[in-house]
PDB file of N, CA and C in Angstrom:
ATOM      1  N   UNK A   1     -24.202  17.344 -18.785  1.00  0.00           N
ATOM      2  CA  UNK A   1     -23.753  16.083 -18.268  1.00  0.00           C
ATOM      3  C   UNK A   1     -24.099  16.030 -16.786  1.00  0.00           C
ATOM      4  N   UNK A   2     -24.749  14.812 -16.091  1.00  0.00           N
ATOM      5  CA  UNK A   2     -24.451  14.852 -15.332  1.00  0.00           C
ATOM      6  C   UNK A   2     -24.167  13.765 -14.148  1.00  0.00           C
ATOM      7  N   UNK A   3     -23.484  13.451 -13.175  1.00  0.00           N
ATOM      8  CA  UNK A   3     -22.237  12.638 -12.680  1.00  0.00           C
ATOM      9  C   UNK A   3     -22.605  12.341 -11.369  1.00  0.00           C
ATOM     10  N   UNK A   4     -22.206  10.661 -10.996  1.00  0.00           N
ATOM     11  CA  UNK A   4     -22.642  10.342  -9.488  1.00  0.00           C
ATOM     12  C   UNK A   4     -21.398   9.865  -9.115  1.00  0.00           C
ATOM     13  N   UNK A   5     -20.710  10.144  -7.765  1.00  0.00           N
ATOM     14  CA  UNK A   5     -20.143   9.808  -7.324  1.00  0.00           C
ATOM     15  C   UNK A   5     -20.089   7.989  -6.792  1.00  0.00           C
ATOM     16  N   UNK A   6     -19.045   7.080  -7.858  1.00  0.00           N
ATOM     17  CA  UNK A   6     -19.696   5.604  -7.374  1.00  0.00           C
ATOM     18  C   UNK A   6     -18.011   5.142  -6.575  1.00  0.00           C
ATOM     19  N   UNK A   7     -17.095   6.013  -6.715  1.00  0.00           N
ATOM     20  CA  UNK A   7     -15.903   5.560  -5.557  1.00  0.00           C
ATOM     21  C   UNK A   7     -15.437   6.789  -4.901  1.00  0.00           C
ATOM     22  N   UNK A   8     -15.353   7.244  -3.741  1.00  0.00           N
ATOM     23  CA  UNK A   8     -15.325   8.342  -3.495  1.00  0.00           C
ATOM     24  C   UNK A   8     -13.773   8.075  -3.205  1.00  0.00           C
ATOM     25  N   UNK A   9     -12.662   9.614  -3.159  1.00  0.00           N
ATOM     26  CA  UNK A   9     -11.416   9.765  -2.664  1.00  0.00           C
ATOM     27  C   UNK A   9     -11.388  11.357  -3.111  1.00  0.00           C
ATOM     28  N   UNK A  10      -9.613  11.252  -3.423  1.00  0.00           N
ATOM     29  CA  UNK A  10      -9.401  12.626  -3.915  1.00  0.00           C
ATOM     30  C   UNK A  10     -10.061  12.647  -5.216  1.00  0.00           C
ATOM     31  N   UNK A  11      -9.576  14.323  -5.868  1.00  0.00           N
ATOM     32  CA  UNK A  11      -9.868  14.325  -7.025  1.00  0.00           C
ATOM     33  C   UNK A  11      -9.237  13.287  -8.359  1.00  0.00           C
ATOM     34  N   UNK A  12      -8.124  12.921  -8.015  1.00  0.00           N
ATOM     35  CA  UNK A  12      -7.396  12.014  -9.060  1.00  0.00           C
ATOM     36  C   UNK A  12      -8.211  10.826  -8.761  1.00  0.00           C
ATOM     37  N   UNK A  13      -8.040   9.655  -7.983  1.00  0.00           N
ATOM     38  CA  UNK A  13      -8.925   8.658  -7.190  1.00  0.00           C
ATOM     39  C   UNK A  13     -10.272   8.604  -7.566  1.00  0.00           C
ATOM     40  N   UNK A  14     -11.270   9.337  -7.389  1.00  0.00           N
ATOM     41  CA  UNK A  14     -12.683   9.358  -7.528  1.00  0.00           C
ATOM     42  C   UNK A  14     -12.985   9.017  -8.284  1.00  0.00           C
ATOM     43  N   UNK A  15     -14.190   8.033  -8.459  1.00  0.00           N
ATOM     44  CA  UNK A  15     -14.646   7.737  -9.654  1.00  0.00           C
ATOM     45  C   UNK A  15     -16.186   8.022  -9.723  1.00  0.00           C
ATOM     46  N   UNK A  16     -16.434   8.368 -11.060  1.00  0.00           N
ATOM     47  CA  UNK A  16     -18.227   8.665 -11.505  1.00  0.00           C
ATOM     48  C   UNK A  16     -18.832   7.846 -12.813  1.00  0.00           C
ATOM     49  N   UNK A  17     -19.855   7.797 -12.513  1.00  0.00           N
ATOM     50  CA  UNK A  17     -20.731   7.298 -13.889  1.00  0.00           C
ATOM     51  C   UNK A  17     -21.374   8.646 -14.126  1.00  0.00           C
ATOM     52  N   UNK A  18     -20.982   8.927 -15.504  1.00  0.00           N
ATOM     53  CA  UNK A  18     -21.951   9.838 -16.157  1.00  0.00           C
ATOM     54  C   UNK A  18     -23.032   9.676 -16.922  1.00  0.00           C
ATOM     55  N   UNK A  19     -24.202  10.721 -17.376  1.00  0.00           N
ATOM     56  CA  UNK A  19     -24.819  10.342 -18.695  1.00  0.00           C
ATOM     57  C   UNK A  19     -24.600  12.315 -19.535  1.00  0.00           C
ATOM     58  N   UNK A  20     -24.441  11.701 -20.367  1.00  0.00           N
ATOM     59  CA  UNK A  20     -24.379  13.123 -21.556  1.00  0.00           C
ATOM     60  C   UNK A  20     -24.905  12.898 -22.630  1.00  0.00           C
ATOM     61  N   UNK A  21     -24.507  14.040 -23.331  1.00  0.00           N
ATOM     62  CA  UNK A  21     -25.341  14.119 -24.398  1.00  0.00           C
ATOM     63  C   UNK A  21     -23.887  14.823 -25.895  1.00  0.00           C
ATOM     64  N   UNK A  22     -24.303  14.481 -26.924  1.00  0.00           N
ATOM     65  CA  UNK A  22     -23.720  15.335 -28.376  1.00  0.00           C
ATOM     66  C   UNK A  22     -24.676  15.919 -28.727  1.00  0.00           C
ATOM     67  N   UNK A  23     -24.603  17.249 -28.751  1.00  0.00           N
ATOM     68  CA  UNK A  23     -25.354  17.788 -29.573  1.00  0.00           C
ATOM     69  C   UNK A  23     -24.885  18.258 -31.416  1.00  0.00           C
ATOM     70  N   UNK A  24     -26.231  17.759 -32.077  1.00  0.00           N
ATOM     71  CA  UNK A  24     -25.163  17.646 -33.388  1.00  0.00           C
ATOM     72  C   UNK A  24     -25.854  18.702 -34.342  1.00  0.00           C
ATOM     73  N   UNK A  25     -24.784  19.252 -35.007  1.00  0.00           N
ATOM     74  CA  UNK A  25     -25.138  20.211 -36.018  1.00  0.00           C
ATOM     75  C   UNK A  25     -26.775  20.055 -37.196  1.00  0.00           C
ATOM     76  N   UNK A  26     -26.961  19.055 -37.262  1.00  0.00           N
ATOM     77  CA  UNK A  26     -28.734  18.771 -37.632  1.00  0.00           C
ATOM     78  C   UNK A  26     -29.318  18.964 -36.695  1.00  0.00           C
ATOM     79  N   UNK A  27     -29.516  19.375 -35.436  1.00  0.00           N
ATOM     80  CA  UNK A  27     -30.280  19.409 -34.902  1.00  0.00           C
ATOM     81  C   UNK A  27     -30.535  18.047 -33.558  1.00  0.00           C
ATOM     82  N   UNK A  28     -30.343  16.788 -34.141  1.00  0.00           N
ATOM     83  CA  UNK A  28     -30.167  15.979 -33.238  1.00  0.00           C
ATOM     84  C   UNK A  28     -29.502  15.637 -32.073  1.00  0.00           C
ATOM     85  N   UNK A  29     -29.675  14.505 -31.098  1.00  0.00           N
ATOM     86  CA  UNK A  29     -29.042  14.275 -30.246  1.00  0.00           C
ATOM     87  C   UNK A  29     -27.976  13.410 -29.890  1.00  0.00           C
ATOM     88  N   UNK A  30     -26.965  12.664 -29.801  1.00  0.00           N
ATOM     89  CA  UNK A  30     -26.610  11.159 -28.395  1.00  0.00           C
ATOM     90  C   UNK A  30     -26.581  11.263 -28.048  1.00  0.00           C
ATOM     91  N   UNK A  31     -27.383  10.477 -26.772  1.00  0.00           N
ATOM     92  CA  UNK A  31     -26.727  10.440 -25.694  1.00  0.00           C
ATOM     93  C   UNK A  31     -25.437   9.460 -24.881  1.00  0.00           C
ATOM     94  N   UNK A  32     -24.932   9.644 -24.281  1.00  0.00           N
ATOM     95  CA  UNK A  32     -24.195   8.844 -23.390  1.00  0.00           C
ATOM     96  C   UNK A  32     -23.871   8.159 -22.741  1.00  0.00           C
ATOM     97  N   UNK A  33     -22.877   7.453 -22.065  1.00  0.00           N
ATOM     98  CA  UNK A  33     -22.893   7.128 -20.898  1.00  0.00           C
ATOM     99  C   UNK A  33     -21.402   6.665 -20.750  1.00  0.00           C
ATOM    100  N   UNK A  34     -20.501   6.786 -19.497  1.00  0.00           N
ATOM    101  CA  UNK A  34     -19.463   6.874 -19.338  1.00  0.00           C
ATOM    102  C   UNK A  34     -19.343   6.393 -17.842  1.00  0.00           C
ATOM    103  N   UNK A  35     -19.062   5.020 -18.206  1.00  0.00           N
ATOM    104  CA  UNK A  35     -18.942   4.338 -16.173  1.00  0.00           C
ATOM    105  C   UNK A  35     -17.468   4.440 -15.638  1.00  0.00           C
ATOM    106  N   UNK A  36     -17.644   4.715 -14.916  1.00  0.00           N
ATOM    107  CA  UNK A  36     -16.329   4.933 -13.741  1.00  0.00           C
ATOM    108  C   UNK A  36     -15.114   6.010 -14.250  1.00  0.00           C
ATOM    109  N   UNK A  37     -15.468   6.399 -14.372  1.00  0.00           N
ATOM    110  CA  UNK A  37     -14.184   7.730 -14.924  1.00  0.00           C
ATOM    111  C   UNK A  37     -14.044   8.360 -13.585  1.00  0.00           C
ATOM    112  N   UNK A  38     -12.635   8.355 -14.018  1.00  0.00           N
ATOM    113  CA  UNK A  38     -11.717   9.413 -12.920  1.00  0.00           C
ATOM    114  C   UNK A  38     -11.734  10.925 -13.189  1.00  0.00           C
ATOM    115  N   UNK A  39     -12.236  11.888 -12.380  1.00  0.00           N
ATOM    116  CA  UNK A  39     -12.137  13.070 -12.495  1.00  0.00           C
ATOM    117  C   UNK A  39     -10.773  13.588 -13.448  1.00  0.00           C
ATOM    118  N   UNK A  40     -10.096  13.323 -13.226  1.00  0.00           N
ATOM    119  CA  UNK A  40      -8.488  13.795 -13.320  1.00  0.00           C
ATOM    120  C   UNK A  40      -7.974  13.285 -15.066  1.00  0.00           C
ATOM    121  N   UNK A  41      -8.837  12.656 -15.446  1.00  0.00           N
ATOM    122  CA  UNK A  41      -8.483  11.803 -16.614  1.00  0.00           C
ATOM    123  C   UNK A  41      -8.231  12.775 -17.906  1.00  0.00           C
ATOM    124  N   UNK A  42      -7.326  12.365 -18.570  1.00  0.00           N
ATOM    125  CA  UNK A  42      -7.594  13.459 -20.194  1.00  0.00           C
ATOM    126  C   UNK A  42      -8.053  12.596 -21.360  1.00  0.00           C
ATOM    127  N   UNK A  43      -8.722  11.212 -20.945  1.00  0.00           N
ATOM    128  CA  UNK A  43      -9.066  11.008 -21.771  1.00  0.00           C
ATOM    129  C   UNK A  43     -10.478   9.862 -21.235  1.00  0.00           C
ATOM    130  N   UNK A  44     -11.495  10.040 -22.333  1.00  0.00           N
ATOM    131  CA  UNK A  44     -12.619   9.444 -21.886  1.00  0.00           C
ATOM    132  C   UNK A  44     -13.484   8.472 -22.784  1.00  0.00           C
ATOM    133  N   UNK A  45     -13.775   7.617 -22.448  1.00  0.00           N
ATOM    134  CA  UNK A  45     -14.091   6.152 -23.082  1.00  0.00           C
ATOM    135  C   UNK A  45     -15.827   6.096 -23.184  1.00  0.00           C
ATOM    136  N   UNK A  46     -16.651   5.751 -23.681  1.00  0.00           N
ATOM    137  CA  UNK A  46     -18.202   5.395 -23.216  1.00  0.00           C
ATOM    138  C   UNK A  46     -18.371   5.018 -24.711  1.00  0.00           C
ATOM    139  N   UNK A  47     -20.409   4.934 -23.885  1.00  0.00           N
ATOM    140  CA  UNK A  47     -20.710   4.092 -25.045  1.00  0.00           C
ATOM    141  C   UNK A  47     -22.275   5.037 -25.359  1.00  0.00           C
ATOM    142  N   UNK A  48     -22.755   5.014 -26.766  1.00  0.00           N
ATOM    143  CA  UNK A  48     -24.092   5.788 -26.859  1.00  0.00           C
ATOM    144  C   UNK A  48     -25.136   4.638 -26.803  1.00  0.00           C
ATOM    145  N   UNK A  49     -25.970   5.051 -25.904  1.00  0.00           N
ATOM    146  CA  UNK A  49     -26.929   4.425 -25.938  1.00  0.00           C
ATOM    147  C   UNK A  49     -28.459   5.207 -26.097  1.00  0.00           C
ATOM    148  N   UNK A  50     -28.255   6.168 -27.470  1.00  0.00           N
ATOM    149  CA  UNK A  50     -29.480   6.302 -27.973  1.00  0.00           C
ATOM    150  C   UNK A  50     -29.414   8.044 -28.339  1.00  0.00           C
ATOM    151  N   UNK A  51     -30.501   8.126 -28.973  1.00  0.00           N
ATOM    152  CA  UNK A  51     -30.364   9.255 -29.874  1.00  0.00           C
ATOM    153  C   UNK A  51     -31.811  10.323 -30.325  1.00  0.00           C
ATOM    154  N   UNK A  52     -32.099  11.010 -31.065  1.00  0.00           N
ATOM    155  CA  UNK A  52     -33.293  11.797 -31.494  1.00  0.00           C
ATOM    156  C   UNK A  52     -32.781  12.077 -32.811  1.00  0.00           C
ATOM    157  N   UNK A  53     -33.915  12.484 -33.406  1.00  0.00           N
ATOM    158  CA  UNK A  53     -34.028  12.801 -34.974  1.00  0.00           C
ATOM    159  C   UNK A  53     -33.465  11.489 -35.805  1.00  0.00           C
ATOM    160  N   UNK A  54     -32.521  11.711 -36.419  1.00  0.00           N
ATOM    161  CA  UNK A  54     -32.202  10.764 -37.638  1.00  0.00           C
ATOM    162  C   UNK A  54     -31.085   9.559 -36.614  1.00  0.00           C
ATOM    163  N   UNK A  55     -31.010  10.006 -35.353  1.00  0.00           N
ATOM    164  CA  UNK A  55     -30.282   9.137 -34.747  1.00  0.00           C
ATOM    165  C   UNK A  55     -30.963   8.456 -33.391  1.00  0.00           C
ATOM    166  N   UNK A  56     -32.148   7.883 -33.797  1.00  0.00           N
ATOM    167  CA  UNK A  56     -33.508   7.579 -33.068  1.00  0.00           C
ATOM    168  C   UNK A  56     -33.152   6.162 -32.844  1.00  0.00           C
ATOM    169  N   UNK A  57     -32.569   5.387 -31.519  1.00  0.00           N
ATOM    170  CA  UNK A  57     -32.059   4.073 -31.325  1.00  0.00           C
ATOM    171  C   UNK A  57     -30.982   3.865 -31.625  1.00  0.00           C
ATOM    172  N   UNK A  58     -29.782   4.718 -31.644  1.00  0.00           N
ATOM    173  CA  UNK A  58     -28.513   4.518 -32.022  1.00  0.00           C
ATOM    174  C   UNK A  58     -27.930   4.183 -30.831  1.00  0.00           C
ATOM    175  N   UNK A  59     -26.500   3.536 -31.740  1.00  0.00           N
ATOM    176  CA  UNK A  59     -25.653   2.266 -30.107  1.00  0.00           C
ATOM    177  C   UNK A  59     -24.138   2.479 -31.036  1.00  0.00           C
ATOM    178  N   UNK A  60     -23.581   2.608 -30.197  1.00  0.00           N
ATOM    179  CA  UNK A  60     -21.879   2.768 -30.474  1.00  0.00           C
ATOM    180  C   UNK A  60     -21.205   2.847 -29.439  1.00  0.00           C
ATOM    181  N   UNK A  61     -20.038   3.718 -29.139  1.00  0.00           N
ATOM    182  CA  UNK A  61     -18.892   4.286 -28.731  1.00  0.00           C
ATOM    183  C   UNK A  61     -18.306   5.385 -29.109  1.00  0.00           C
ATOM    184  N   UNK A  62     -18.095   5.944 -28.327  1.00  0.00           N
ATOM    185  CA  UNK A  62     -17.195   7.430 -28.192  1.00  0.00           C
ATOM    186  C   UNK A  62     -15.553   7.133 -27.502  1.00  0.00           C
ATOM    187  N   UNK A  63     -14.895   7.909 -27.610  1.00  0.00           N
ATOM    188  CA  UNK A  63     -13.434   8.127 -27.298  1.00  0.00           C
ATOM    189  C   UNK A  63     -13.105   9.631 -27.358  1.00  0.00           C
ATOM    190  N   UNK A  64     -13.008  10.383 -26.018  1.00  0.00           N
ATOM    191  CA  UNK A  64     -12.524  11.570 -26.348  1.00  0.00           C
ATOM    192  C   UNK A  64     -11.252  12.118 -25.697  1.00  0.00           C
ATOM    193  N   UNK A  65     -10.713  13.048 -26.062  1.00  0.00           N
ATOM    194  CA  UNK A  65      -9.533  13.175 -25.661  1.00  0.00           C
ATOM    195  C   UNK A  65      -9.332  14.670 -25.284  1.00  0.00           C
ATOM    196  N   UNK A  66      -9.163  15.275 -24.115  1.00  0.00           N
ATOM    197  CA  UNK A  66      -8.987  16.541 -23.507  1.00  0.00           C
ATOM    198  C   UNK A  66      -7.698  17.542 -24.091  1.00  0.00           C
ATOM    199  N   UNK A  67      -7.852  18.348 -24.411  1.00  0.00           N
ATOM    200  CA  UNK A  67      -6.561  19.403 -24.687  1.00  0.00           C
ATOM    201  C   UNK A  67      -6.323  19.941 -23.412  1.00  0.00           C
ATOM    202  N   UNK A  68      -5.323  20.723 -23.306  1.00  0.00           N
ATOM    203  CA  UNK A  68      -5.173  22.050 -22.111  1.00  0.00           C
ATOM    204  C   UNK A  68      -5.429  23.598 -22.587  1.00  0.00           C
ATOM    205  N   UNK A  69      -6.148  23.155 -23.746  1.00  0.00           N
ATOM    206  CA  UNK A  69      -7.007  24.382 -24.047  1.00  0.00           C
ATOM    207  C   UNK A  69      -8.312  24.567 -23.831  1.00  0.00           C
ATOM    208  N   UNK A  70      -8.858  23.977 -23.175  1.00  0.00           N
ATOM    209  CA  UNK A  70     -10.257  23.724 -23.000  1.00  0.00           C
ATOM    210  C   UNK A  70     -10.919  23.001 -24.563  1.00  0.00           C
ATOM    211  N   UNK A  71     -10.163  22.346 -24.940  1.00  0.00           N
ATOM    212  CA  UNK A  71     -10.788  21.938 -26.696  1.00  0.00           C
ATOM    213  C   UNK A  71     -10.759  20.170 -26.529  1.00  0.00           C
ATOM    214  N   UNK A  72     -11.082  19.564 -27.149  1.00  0.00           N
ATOM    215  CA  UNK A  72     -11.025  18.098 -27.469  1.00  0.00           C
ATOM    216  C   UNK A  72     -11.509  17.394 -28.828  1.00  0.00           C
ATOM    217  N   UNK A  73     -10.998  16.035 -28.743  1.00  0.00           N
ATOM    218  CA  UNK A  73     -11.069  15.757 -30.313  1.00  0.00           C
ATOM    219  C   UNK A  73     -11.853  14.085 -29.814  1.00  0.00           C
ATOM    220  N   UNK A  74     -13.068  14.193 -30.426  1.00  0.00           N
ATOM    221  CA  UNK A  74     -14.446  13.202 -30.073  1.00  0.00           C
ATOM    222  C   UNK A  74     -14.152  12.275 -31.142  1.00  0.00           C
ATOM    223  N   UNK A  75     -14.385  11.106 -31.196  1.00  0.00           N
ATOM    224  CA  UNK A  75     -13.955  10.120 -31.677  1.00  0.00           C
ATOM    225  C   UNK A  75     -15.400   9.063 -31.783  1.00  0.00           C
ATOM    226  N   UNK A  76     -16.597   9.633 -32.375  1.00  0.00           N
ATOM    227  CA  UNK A  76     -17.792   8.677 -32.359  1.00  0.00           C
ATOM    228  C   UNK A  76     -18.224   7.416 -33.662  1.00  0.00           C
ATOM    229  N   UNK A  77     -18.263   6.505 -33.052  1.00  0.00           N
ATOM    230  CA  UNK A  77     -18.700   5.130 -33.697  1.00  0.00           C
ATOM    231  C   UNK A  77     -19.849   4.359 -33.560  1.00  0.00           C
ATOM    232  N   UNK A  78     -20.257   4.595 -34.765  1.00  0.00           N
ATOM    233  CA  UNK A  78     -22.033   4.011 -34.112  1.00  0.00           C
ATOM    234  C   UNK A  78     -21.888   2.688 -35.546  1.00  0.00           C
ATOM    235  N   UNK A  79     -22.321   1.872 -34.488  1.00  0.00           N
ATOM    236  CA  UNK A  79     -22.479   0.491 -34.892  1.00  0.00           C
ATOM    237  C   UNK A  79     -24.399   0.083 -35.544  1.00  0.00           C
ATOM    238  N   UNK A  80     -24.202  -0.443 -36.438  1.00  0.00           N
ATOM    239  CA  UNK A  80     -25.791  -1.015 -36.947  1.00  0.00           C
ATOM    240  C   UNK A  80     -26.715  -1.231 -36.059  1.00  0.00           C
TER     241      UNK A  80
END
């Protein structure tokens, strides 16, 4: 992943646009994108805008949600 600083403050305050990626058990890719997130957040919103292998032009949404175990539970929706 990686993240630009587009409101700068503290760590809670700050905000970034990211781009990432899923990497998926076939082999394929999504990628990401996640505007304005707060560092500090446990939970994270975006949208895919595109993919490799069998997921070549894919468009949806993600929703993920942080544990305090270092674990999380991904929530992906890909639309027609």
């Amino acid at each position: 992943m990686i993240c630009w600083i587009t409101q700068p403050g503290t760590f809670a305050s700050a905000k970034s646009t990211c781009l990432g990626k899923f990497q998926l058990s076939n082999g394929s890719t999504l990628f990401a994108n996640v505007p304005e997130q707060s560092f500090s957040s446990t939970t994270t919103d975006g949208t895919i805008v595109g993919g490799t292998g069998a997921y070549v032009g894919a468009k949806g949404t993600f929703h993920s949600v942080q544990h305090n175990n270092d674990t999380s539970d991904d929530t992906l929706t890909l639309t027609p």
